[in-house]
Protein backbone atom coordinates (compact mmCIF):
# COMPACT_ATOMS: atom_id res chain seq x y z
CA UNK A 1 -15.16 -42.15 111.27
CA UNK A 2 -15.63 -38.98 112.55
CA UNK A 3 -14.99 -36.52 109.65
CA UNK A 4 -14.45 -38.35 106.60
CA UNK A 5 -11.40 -36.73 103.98
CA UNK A 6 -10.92 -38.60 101.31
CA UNK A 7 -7.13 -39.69 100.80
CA UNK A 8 -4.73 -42.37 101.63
CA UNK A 9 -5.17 -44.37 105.55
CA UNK A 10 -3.72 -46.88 107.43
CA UNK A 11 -6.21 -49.33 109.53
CA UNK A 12 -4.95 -48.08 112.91
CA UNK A 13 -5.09 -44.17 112.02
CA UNK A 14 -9.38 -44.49 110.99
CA UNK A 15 -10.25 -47.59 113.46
CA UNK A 16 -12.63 -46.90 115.78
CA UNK A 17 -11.79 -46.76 119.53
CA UNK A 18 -11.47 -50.19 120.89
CA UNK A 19 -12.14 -51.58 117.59
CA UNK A 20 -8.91 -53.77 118.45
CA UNK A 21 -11.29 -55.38 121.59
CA UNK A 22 -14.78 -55.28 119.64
CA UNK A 23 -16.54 -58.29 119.13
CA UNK A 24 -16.46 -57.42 115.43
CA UNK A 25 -12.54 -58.01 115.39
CA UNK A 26 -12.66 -60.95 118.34
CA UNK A 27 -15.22 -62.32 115.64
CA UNK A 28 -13.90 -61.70 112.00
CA UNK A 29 -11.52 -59.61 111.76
CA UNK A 30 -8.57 -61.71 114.07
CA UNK A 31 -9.36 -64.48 112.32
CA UNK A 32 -8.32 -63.51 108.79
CA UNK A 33 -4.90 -63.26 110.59
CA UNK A 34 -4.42 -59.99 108.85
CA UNK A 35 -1.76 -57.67 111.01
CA UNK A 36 -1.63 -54.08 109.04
CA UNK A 37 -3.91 -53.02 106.45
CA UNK A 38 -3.81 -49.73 104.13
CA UNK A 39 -5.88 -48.14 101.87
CA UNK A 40 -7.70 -45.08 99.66
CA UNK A 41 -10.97 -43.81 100.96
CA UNK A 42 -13.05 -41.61 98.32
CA UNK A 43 -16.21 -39.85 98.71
CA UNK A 44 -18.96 -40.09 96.30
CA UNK A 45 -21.15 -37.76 94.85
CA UNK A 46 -24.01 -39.70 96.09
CA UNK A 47 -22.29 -39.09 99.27
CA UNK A 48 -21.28 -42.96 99.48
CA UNK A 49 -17.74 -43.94 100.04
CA UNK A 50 -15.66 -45.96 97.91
CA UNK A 51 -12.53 -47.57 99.18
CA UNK A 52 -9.55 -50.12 98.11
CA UNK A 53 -7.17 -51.43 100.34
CA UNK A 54 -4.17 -53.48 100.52
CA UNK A 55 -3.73 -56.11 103.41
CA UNK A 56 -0.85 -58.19 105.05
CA UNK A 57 -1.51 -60.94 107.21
CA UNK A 58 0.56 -62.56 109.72
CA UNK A 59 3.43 -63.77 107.85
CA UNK A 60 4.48 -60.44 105.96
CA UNK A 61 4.39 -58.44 109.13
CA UNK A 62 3.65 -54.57 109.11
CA UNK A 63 3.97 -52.62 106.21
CA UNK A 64 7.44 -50.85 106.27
CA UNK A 65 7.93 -47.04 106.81
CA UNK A 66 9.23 -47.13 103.29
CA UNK A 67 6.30 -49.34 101.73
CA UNK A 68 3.69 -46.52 103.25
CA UNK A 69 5.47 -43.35 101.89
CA UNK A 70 5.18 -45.50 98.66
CA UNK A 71 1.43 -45.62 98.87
CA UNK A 72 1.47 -42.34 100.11
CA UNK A 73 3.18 -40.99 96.83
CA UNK A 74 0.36 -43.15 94.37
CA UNK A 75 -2.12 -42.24 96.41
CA UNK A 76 -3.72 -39.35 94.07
CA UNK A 77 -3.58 -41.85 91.15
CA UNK A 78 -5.31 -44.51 93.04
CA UNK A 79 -7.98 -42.01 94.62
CA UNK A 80 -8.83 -40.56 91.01
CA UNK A 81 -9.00 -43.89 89.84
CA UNK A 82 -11.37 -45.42 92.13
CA UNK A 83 -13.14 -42.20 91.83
CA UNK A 84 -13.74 -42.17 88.98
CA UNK A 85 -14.12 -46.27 88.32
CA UNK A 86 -17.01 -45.61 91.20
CA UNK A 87 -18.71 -43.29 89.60
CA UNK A 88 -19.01 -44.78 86.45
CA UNK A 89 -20.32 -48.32 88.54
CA UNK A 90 -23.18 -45.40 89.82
CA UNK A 91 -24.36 -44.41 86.19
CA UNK A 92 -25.58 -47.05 83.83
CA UNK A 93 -24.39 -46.86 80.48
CA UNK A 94 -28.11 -46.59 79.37
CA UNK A 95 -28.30 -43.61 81.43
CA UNK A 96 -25.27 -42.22 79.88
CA UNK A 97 -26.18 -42.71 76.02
CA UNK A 98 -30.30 -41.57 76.76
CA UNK A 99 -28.40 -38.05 77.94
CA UNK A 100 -26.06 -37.99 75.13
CA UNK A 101 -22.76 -38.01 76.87
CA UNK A 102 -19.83 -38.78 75.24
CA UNK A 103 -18.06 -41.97 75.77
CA UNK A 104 -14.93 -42.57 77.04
CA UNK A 105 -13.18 -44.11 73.21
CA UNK A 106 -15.12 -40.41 71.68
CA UNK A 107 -12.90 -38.54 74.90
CA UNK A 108 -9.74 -40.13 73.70
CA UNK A 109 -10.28 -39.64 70.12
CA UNK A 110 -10.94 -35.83 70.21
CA UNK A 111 -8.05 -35.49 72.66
CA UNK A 112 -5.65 -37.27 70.80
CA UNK A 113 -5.66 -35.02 67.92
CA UNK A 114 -4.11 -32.52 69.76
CA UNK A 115 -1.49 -34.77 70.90
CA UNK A 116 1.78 -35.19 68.52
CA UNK A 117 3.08 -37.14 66.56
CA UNK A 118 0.12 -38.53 65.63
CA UNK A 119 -3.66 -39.10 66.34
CA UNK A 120 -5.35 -42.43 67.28
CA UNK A 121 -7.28 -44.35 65.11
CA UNK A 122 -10.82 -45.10 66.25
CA UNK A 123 -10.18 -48.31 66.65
CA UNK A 124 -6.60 -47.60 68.79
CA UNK A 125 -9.06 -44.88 70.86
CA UNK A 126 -11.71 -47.67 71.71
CA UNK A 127 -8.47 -50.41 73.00
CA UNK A 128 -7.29 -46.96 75.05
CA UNK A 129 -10.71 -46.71 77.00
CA UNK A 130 -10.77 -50.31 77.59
CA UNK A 131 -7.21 -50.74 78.74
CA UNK A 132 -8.00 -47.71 81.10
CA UNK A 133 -10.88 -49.63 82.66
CA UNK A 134 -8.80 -52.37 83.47
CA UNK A 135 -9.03 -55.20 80.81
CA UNK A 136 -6.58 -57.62 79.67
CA UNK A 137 -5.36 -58.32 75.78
CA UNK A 138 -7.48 -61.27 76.14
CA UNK A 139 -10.51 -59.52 77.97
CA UNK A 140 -10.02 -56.63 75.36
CA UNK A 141 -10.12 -58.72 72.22
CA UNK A 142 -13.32 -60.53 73.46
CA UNK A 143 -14.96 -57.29 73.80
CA UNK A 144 -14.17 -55.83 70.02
CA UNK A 145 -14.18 -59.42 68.77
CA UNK A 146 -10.51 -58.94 67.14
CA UNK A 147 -7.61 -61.64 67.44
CA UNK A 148 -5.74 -61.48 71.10
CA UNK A 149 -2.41 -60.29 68.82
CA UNK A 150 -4.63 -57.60 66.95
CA UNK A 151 -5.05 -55.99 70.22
CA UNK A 152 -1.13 -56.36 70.98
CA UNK A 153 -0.42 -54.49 67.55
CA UNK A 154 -3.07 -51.67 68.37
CA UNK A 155 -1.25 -51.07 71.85
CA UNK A 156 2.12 -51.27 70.58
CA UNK A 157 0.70 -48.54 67.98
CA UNK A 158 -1.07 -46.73 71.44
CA UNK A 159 2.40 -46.74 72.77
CA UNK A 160 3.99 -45.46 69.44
CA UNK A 161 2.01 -42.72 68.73
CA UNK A 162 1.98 -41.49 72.30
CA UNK A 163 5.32 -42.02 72.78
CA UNK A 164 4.68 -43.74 76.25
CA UNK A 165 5.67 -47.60 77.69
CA UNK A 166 3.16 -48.10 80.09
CA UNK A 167 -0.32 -48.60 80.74
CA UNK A 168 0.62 -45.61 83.79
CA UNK A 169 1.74 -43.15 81.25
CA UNK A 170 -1.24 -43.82 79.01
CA UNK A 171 -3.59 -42.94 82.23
CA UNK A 172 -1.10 -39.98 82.77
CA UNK A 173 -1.54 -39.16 79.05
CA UNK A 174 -5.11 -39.04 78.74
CA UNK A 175 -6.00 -37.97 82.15
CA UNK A 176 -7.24 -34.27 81.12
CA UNK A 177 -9.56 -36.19 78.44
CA UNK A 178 -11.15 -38.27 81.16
CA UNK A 179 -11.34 -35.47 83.68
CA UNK A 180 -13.39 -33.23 81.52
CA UNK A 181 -16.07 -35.93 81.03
């Protein structure tokens, strides 16, 4: 790439010259049949890149004018997520609790007493982090150790108090308490 900004990219638009006719694509690439490809590119403070991307092959043919414009429009949500999923990959949770930082359940705790109706329990703050990271009922209530249901309870309660339906309006929610880690 020759200067890197971070933000949403199709294949073609950040391929290098004649990558279409390198050996790399002869090689690989051509042969996972994959046609169009799009995706978020995020720099990291460590000055690495981290990137996600979304590919079609063959069969589903190019992604639509309509289909990119819809990337296009998540693509600030995706970038701060893979951000900040990234960066948190970069700093070992030992690292984190030898400086003291707070944690990501602590974050939603404090910020949800400022939010009405109603505050979130401990418990209800701890589900929030982990939903936020990406786990499942099931992945969630092997991590606390609770009943698969409990966890279905404390999110309908998330959801309640919040007054939100989604797992996208709880990131929306709680966004200013994760960016001011």
């Amino acid at each position: 790439m020759r200067s890197f900004r971070p933000g949403f990219f199709r294949l073609r638009d950040i391929a290098p010259d004649r990558f279409y006719r390198s050996e790399y694509y002869r090689r690989y690439y051509a042969q996972t049949r994959l046609c169009d490809e799009v995706g978020v590119l995020v720099r990291q403070s460590d000055g690495s890149v981290s990137a996600i991307s979304s590919s079609r092959d063959e069969r589903g043919g190019p992604f639509s004018r309509s289909e990119v414009n819809g990337w296009r429009a998540i693509a600030p949500v995706i970038t701060e997520l893979l951000r900040q999923h990234a960066e948190k990959v970069h700093v070992s949770s030992a690292a984190t609790k030898q400086t003291g930082g707070p944690d990501t359940a602590k974050l939603i705790l404090n910020f949800s007493k400022r939010l009405p109706p109603k505050e979130l329990t401990r418990r209800e703050a701890e589900i929030s982090a982990l939903i936020l990271e990406g786990h499942s009922n099931l992945s969630i209530s092997g991590h606390l150790n609770i009943a698969t249901d409990t966890v279905k309870v404390h999110r309908r309660n998330i959801y309640r108090k919040l007054q939100i339906s989604s797992q996208a309006e709880l990131f929306a929610k709680l966004h200013a308490a994760l960016i001011s880690r």
